[in-house]
N, C-alpha and C. Protein backbone atom coordinates (compact mmCIF):
# COMPACT_ATOMS: atom_id res chain seq x y z
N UNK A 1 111.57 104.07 99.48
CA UNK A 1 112.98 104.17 99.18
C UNK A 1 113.24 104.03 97.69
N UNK A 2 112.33 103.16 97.18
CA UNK A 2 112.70 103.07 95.62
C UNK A 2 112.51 104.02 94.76
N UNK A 3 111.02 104.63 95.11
CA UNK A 3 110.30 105.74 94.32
C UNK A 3 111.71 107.41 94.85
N UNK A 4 112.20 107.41 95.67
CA UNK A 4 112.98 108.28 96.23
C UNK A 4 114.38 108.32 95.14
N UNK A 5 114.88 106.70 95.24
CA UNK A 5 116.09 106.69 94.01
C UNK A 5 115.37 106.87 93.02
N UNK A 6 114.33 106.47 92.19
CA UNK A 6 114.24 106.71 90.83
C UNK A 6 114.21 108.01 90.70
N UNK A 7 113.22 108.74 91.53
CA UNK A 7 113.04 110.41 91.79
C UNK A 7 114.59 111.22 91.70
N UNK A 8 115.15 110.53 92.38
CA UNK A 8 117.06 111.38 92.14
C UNK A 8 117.67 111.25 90.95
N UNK A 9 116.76 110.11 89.97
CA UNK A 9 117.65 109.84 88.76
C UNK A 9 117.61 111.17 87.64
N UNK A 10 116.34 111.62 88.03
CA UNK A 10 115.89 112.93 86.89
C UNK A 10 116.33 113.87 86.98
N UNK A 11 117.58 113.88 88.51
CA UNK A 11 117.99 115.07 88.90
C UNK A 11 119.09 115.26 87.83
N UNK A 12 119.55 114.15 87.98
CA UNK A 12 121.00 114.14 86.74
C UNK A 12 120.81 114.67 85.08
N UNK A 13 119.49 114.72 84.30
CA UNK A 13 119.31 115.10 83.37
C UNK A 13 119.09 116.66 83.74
N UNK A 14 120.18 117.09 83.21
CA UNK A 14 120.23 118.61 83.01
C UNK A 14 120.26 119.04 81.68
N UNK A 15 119.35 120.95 81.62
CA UNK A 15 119.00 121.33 80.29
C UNK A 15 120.47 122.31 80.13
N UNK A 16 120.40 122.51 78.51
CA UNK A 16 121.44 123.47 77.63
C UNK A 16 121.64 124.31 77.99
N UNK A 17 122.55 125.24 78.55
CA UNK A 17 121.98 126.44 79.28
C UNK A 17 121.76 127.49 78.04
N UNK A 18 120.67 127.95 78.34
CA UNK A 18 120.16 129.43 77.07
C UNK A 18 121.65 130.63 76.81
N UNK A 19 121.55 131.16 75.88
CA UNK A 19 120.83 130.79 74.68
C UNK A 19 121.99 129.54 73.98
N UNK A 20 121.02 128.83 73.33
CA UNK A 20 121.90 127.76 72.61
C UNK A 20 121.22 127.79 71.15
N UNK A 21 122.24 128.34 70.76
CA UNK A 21 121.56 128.40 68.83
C UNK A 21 121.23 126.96 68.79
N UNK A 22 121.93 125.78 69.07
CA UNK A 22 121.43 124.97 68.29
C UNK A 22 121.03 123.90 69.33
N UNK A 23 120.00 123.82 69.85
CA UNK A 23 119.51 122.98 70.95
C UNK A 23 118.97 121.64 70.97
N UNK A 24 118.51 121.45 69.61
CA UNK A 24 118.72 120.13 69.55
C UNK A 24 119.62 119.51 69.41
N UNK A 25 121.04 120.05 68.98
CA UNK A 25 122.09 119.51 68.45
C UNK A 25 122.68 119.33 70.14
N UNK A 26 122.60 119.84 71.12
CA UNK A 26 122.74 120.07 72.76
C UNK A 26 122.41 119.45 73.68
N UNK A 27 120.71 119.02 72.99
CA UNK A 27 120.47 117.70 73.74
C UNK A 27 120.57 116.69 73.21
N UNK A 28 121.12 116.50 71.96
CA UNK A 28 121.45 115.13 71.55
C UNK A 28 123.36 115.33 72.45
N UNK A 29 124.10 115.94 72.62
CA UNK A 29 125.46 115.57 73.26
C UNK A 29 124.93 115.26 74.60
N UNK A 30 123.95 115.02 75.22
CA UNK A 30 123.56 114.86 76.85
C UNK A 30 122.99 113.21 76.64
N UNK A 31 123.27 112.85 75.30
CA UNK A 31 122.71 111.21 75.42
C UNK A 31 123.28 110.14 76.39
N UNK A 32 124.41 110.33 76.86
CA UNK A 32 124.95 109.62 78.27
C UNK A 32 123.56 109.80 79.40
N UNK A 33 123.59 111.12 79.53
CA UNK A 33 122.34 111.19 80.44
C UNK A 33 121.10 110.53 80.26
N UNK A 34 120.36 110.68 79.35
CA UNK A 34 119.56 109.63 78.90
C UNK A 34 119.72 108.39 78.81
N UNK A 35 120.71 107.91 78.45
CA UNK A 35 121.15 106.10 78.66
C UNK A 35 121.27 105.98 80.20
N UNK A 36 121.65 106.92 81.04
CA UNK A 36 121.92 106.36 82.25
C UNK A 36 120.52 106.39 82.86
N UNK A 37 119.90 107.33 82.83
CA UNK A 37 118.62 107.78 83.13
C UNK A 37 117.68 105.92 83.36
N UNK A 38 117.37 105.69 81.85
CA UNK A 38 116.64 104.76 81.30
C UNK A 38 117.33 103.92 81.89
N UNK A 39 118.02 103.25 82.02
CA UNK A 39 119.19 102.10 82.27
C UNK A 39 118.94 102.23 83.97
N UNK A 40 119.19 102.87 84.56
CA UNK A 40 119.05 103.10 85.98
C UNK A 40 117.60 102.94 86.42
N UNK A 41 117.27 103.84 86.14
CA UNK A 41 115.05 103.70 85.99
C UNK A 41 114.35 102.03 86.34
N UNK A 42 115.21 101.87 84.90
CA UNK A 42 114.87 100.16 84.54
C UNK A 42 115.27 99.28 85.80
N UNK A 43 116.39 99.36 85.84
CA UNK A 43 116.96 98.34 86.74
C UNK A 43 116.41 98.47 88.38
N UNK A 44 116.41 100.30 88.64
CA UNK A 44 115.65 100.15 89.88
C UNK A 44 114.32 99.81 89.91
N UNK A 45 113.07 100.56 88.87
CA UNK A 45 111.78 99.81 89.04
C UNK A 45 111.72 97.96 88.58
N UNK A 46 112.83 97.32 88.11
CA UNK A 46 112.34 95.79 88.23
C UNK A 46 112.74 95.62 89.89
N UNK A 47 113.75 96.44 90.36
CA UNK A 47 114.27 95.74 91.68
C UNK A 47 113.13 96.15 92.58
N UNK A 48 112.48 97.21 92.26
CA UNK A 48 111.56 97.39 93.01
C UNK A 48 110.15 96.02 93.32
N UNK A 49 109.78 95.58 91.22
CA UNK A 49 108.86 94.63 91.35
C UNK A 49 109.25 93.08 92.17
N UNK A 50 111.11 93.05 91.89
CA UNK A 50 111.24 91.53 92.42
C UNK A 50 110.98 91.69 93.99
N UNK A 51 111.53 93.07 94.60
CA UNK A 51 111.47 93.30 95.74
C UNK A 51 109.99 92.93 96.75
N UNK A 52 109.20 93.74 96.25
CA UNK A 52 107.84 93.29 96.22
C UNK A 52 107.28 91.95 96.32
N UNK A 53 107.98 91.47 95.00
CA UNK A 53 107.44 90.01 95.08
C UNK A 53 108.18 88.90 96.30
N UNK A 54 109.53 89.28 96.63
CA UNK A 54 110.13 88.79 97.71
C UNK A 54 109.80 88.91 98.86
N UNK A 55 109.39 90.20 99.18
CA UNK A 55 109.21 90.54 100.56
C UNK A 55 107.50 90.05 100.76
N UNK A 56 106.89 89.86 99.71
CA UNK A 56 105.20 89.93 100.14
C UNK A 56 104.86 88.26 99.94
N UNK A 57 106.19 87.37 99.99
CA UNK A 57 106.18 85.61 100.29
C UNK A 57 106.07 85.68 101.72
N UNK A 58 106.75 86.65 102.07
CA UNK A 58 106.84 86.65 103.56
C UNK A 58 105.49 86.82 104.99
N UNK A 59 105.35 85.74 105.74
CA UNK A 59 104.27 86.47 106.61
C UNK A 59 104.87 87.10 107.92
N UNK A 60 106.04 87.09 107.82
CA UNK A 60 107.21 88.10 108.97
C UNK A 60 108.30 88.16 108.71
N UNK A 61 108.90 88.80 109.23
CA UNK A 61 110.63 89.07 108.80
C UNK A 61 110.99 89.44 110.19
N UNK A 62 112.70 88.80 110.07
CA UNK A 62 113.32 88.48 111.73
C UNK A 62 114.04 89.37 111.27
N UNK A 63 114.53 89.72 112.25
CA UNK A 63 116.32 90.58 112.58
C UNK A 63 116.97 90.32 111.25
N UNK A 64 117.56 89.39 111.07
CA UNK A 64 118.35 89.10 109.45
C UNK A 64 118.04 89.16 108.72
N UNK A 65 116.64 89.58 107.79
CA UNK A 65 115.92 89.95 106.82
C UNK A 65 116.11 91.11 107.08
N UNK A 66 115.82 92.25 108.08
CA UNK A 66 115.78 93.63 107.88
C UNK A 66 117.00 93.75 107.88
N UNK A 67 118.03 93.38 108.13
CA UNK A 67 119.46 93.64 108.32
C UNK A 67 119.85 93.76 106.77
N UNK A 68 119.70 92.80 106.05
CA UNK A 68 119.54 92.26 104.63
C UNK A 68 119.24 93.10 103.56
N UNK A 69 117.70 93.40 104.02
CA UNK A 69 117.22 94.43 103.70
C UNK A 69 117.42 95.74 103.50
N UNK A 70 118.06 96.62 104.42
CA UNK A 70 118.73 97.51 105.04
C UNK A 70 120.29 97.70 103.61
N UNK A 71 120.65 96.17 103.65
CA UNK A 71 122.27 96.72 102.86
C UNK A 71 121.91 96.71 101.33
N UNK A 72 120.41 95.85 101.14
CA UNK A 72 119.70 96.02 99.70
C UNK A 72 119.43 97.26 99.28
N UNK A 73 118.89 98.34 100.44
CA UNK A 73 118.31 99.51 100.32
C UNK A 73 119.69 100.43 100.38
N UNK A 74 120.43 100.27 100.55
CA UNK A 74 121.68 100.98 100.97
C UNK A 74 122.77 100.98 99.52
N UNK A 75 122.41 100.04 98.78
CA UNK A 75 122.94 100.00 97.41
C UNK A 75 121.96 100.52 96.71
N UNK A 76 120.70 100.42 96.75
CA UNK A 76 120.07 101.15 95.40
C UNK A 76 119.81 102.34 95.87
N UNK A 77 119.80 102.76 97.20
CA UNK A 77 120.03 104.60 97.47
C UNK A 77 121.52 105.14 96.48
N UNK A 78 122.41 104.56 96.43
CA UNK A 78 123.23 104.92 96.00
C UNK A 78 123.60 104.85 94.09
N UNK A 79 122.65 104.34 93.21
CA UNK A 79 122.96 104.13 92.35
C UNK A 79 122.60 105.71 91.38
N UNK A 80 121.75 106.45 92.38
CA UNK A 80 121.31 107.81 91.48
C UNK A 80 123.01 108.44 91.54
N UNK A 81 124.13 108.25 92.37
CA UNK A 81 125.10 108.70 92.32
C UNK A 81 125.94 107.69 91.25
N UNK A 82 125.84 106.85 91.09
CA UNK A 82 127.24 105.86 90.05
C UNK A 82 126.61 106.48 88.36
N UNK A 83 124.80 106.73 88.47
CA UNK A 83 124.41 107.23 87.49
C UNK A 83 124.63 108.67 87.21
N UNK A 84 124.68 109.47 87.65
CA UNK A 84 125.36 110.67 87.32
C UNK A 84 126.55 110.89 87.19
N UNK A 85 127.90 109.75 87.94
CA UNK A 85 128.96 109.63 87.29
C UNK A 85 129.52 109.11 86.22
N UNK A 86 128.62 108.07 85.93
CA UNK A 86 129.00 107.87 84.33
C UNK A 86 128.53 108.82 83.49
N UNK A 87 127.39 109.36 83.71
CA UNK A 87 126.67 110.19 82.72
C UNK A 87 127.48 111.48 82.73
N UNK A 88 128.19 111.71 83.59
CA UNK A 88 129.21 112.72 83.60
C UNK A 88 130.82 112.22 82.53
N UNK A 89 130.79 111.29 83.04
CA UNK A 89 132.43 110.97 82.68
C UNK A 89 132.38 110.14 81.13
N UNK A 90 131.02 109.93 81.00
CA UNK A 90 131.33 108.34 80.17
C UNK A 90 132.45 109.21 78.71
N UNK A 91 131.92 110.37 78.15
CA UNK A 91 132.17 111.01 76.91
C UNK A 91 133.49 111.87 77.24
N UNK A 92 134.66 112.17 78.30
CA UNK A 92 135.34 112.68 78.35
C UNK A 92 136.59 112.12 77.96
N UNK A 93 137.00 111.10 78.06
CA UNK A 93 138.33 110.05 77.30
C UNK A 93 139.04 110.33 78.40
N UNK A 94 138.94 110.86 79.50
CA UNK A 94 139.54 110.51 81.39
C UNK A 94 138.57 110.24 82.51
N UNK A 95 138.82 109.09 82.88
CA UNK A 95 137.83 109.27 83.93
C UNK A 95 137.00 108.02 83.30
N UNK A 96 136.52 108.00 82.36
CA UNK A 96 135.10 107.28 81.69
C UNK A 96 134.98 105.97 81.87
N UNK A 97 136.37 105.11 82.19
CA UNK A 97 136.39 103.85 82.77
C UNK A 97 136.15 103.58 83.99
N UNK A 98 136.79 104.17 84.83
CA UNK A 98 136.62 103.91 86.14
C UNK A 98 135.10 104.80 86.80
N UNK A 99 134.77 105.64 85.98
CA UNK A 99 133.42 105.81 85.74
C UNK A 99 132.11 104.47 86.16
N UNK A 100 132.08 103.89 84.26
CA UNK A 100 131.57 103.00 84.37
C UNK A 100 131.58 101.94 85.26
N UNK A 101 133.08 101.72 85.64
CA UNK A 101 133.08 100.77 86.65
C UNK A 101 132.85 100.50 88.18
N UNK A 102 132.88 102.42 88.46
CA UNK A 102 131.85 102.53 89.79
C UNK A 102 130.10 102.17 89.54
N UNK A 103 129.70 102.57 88.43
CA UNK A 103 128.53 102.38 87.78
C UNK A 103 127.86 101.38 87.73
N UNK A 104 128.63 100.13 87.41
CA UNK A 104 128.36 99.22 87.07
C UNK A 104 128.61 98.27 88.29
N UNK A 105 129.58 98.14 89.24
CA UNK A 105 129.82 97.64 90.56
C UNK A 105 128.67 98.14 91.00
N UNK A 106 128.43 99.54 91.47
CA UNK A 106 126.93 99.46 92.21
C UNK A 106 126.06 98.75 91.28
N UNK A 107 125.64 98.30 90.30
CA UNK A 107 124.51 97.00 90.21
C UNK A 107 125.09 96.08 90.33
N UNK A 108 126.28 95.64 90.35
CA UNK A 108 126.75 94.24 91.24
C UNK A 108 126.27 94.46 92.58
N UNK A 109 126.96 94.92 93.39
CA UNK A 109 126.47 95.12 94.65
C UNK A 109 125.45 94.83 95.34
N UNK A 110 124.44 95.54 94.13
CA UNK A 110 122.87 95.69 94.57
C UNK A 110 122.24 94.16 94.16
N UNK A 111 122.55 93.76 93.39
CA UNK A 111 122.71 92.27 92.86
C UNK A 111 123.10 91.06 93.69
N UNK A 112 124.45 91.57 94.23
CA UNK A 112 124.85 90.62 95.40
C UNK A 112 123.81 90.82 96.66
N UNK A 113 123.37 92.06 97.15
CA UNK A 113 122.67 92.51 98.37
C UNK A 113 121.38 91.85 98.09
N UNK A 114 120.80 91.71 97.01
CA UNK A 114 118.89 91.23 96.53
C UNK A 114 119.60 89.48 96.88
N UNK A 115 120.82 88.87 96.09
CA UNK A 115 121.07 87.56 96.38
C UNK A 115 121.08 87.24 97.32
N UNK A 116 121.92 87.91 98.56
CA UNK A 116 121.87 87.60 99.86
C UNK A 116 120.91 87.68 100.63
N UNK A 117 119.79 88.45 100.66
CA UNK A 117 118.33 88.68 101.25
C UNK A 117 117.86 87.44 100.74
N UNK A 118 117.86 87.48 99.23
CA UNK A 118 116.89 86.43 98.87
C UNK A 118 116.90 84.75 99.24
N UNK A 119 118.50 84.21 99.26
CA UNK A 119 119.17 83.40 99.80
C UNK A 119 118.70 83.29 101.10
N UNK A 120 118.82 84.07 101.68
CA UNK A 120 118.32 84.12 103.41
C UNK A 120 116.85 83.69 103.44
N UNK A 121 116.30 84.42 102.78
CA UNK A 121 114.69 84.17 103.24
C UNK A 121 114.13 82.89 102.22
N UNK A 122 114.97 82.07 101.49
CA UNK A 122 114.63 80.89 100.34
C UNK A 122 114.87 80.07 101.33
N UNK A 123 116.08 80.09 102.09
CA UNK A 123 116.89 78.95 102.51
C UNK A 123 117.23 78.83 104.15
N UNK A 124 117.46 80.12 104.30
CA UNK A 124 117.35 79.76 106.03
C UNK A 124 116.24 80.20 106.89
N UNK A 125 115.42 81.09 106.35
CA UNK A 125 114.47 81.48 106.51
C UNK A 125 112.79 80.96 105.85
N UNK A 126 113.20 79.83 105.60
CA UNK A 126 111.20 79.63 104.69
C UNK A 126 110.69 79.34 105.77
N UNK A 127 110.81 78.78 107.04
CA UNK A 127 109.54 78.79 107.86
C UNK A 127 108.79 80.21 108.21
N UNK A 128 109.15 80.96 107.69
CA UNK A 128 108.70 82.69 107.89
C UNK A 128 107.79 82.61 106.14
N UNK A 129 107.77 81.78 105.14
CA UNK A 129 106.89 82.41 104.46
C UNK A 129 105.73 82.08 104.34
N UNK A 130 104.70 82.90 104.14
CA UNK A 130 103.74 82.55 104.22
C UNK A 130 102.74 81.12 104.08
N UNK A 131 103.82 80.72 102.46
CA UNK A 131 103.20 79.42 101.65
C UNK A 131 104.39 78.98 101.78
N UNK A 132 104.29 77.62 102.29
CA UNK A 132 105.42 76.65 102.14
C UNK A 132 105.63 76.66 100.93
N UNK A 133 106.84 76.51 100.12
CA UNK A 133 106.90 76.26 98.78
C UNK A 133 108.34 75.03 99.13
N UNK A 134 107.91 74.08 98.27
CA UNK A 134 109.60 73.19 98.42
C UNK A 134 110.65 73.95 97.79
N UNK A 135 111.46 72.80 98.50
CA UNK A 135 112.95 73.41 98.18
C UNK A 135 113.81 73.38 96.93
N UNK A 136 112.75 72.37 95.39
CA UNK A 136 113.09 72.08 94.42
C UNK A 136 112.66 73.97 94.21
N UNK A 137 111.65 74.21 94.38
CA UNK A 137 110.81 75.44 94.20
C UNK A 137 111.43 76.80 94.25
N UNK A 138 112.24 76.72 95.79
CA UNK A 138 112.84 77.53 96.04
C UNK A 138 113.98 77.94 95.62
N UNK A 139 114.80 76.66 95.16
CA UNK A 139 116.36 76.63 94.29
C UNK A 139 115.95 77.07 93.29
N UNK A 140 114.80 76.90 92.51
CA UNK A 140 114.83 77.63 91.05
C UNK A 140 114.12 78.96 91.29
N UNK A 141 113.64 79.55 91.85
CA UNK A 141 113.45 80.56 92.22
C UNK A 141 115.27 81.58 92.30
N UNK A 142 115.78 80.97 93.06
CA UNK A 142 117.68 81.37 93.38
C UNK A 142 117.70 81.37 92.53
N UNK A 143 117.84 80.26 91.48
CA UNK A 143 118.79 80.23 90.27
C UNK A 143 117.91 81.05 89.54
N UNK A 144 116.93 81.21 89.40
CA UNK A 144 116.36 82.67 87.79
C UNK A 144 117.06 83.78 88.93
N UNK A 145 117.01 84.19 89.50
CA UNK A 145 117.49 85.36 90.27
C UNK A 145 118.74 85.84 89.94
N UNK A 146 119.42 84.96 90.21
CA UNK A 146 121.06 85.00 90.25
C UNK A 146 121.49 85.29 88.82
N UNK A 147 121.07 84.76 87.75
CA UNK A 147 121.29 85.12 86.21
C UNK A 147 122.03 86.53 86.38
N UNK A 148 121.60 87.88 86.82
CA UNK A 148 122.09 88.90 86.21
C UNK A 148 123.56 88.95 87.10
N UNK A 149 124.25 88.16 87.90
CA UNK A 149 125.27 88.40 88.87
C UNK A 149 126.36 88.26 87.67
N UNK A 150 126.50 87.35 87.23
CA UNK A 150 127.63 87.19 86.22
C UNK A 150 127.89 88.76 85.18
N UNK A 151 127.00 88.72 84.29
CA UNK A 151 127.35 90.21 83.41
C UNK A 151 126.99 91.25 84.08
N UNK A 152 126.79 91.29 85.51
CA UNK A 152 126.77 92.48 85.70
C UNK A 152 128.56 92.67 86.53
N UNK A 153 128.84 91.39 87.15
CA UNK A 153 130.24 90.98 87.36
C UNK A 153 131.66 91.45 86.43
N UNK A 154 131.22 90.77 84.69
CA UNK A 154 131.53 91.40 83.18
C UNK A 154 131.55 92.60 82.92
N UNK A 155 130.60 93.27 83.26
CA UNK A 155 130.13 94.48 83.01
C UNK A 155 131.37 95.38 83.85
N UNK A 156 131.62 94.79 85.33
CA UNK A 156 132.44 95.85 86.07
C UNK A 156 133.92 95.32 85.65
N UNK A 157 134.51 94.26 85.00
CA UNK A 157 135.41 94.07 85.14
C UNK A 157 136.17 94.68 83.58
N UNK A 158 135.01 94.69 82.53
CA UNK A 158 135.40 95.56 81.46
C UNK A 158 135.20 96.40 81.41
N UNK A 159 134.75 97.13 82.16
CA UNK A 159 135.02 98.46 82.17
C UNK A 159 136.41 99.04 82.09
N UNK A 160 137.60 97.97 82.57
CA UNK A 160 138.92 99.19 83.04
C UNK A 160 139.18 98.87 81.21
N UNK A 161 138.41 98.35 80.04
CA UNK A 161 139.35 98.11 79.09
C UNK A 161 138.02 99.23 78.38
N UNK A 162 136.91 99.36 78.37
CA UNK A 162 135.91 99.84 77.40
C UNK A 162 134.50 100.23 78.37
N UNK A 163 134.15 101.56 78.65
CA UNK A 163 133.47 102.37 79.32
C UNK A 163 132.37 101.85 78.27
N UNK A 164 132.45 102.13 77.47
CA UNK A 164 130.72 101.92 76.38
C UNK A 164 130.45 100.27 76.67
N UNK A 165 131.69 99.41 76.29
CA UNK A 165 131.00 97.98 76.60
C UNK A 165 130.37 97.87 78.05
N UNK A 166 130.50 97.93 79.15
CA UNK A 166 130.48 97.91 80.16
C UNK A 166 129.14 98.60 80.42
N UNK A 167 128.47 99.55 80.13
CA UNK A 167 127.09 100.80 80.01
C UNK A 167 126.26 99.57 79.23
N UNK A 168 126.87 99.31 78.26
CA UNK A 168 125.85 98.33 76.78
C UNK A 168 125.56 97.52 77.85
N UNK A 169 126.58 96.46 78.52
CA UNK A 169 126.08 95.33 79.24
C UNK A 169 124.91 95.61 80.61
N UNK A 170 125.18 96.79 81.18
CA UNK A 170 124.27 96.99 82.24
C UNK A 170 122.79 97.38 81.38
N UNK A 171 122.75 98.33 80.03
CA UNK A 171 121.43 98.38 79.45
C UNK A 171 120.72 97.18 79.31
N UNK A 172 121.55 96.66 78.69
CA UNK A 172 121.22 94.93 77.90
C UNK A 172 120.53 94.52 78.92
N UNK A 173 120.87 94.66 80.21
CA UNK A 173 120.58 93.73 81.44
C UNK A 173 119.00 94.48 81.73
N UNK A 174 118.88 95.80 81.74
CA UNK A 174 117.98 96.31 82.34
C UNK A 174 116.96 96.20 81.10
N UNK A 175 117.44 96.02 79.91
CA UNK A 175 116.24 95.83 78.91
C UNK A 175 115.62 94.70 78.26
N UNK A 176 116.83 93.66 78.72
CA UNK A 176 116.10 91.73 79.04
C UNK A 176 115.43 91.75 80.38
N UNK A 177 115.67 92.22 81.79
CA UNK A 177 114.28 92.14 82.55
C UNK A 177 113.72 93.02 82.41
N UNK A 178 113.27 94.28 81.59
CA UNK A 178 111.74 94.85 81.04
C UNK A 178 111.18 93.51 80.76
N UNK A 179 111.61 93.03 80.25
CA UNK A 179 110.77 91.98 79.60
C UNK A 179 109.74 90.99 80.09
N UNK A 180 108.46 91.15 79.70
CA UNK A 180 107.79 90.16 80.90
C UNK A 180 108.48 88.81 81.43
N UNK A 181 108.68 88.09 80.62
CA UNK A 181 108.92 86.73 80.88
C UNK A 181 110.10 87.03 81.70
N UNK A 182 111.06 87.80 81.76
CA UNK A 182 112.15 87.55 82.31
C UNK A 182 111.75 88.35 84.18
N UNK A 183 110.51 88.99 84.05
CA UNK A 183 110.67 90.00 85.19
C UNK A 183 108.98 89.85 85.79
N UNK A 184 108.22 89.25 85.13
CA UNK A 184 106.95 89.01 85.89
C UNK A 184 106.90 88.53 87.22
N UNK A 185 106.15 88.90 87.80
CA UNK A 185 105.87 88.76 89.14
C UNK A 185 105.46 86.95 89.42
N UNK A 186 105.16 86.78 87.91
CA UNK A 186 104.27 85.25 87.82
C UNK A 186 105.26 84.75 87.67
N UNK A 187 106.34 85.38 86.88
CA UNK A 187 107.65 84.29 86.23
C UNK A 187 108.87 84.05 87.73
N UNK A 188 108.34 85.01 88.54
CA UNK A 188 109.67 84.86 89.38
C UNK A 188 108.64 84.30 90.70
N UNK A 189 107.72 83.53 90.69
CA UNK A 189 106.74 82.68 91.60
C UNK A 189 107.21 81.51 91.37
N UNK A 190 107.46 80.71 90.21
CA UNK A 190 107.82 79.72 89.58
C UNK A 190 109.36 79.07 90.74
């Protein structure tokens, strides 16, 4: 499912149509596309690694994990679409807010949907993981998680005032977890 959304993200980068005297100057006006591209990419392959690392604590999953699961997968199917609408709207001066702010709500969403899975299987669910881990263990596990809920929260709510702030804050987000420390598989074991 993940490799499927990132795969839809490339659909949205479209070429100049020929002839274009000046084509570099053509694909530099398609830079929305490229920010969304990268920005989207990012955010789905970390959700993919935390995903991974969440689901493979597990030595089974009940009914309410796949259910969970299911509305996790159901938001990041949908973000190759909030990414081609900003990348459409962000540069038109109509539209470009409420743009971003569909844009940016789907990574809330998807944010809230990874919290609620993850919540479930930390807290009402640890006799299903594999390794007991305590519950000091498990709360800080929640709490590094939860970090991106707030600005990505920011992110949708400024949008109705500034389409670019709102894009900056979701990059920002997707280019502090590139970051090992913030997105390692080791750092989010802890």
């Amino acid at each position: 499912m993940f490799a499927v959304a990132i795969t839809l993200l490339v659909l949205n980068i479209t070429v100049p149509p020929p002839p274009s005297p000046h084509l570099g100057h053509a694909l530099g006006q398609r830079w929305p596309e490229y920010l969304a591209y990268v920005t989207s990419f990012i955010t789905i392959g970390i959700i993919w690694i935390n995903h991974h690392v969440m689901i493979s604590r597990l030595a089974r999953a009940d009914h309410s994990i796949l259910i969970l699961n299911l509305v996790l997968l159901l938001t990041v199917a949908v973000i190759p679409f909030g990414t081609s609408l900003m990348a459409t709207y962000l540069k038109q001066g109509q539209g470009d807010k409420l743009a971003a702010g569909v844009y940016s709500g789907i990574f809330l969403a998807m944010g809230l949907a990874f919290a609620a899975l993850q919540h479930q299987i930390m807290l009402h669910r640890a006799h299903l993981l594999k390794v007991q881990l305590s519950l000091e263990r498990r709360r800080k596990i929640l709490a590094r998680m939860r970090t991106g809920l707030p600005p990505y929260a920011i992110a949708t709510g400024i949008a109705a005032v500034s389409a670019y702030a709102s894009v900056a804050i979701c990059a920002a987000l997707a280019a502090f977890y590139a970051l090992p420390i913030a997105s390692s598989p080791d750092a989010m074991a802890d």
